[in-house]
Protein backbone atom coordinates (compact mmCIF):
# COMPACT_ATOMS: atom_id res chain seq x y z
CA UNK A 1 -3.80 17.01 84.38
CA UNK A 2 -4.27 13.12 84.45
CA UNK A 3 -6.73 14.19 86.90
CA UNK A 4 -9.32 15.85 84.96
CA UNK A 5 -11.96 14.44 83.50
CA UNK A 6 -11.21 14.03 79.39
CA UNK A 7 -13.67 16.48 78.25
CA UNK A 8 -11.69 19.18 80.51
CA UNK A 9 -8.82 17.82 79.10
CA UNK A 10 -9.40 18.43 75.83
CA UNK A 11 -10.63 22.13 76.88
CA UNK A 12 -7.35 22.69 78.14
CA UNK A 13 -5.22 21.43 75.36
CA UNK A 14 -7.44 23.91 73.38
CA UNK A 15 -6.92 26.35 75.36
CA UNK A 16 -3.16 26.42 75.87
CA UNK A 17 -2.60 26.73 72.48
CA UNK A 18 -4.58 30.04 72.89
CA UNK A 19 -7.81 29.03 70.45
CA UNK A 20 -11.28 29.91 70.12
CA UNK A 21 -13.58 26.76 70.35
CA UNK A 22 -14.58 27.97 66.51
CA UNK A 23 -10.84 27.78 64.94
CA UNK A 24 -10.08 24.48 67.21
CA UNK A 25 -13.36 23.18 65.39
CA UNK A 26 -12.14 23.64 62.20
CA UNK A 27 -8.68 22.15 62.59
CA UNK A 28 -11.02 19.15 63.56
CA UNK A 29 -13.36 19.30 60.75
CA UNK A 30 -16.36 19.58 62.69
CA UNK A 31 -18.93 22.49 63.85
CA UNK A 32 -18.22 24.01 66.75
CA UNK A 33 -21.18 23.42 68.15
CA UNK A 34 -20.07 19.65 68.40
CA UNK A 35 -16.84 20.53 69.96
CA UNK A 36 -18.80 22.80 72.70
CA UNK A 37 -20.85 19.57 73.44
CA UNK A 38 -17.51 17.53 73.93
CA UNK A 39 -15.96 20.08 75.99
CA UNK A 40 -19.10 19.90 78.30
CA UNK A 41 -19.03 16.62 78.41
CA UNK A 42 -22.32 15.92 77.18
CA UNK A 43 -21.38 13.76 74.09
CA UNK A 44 -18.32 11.71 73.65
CA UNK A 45 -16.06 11.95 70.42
CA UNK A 46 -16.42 8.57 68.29
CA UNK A 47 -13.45 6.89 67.25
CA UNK A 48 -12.06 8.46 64.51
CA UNK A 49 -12.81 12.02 66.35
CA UNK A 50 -10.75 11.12 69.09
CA UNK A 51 -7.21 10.36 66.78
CA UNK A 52 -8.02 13.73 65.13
CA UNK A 53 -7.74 15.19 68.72
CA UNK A 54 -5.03 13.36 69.72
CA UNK A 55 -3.06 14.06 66.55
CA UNK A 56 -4.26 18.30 66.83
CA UNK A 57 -3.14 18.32 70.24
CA UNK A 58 0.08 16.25 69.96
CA UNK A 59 -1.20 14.16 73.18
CA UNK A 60 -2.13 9.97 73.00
CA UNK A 61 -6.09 9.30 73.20
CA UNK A 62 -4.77 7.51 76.25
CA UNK A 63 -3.26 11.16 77.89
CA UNK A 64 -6.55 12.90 77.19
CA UNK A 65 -8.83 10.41 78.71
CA UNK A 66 -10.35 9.43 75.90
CA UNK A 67 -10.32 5.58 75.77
CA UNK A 68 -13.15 5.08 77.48
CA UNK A 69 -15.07 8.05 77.82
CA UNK A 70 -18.29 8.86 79.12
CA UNK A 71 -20.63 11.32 78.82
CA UNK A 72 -21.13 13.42 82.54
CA UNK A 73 -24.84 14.16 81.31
């Protein structure tokens, strides 16, 4: 999975844990709309975002490609 960009990453850690973008969202504390955006990859997470991902999905902000991210649009 190292291989992926991070914004699939992050799809797939939501996904394996069998969650709708909406309930994934609110673990996060943001709008789902934001979260679809992230898992496009057209906006990247800001700081504190991306240790409330890493903490949700038990994986280091280094694992999910997020210490330097870039949006692909």
């Amino acid at each position: 999975m190292l291989n992926k960009p991070w914004h699939k990453r992050i799809q797939y850690e939501r996904l394996k844990r069998g969650w709708s973008q909406e309930k994934a969202a609110e673990h996060l504390g943001v709008d789902a709309r934001v979260l679809r955006d992230w898992e496009a990859g057209c906006h990247v997470p800001i700081g504190k975002h991306r240790q409330r991902l890493s903490q949700l999905y038990g994986r280091s902000i280094e694992k999910l490609g997020l210490v330097n991210p870039k949006p692909i649009k």
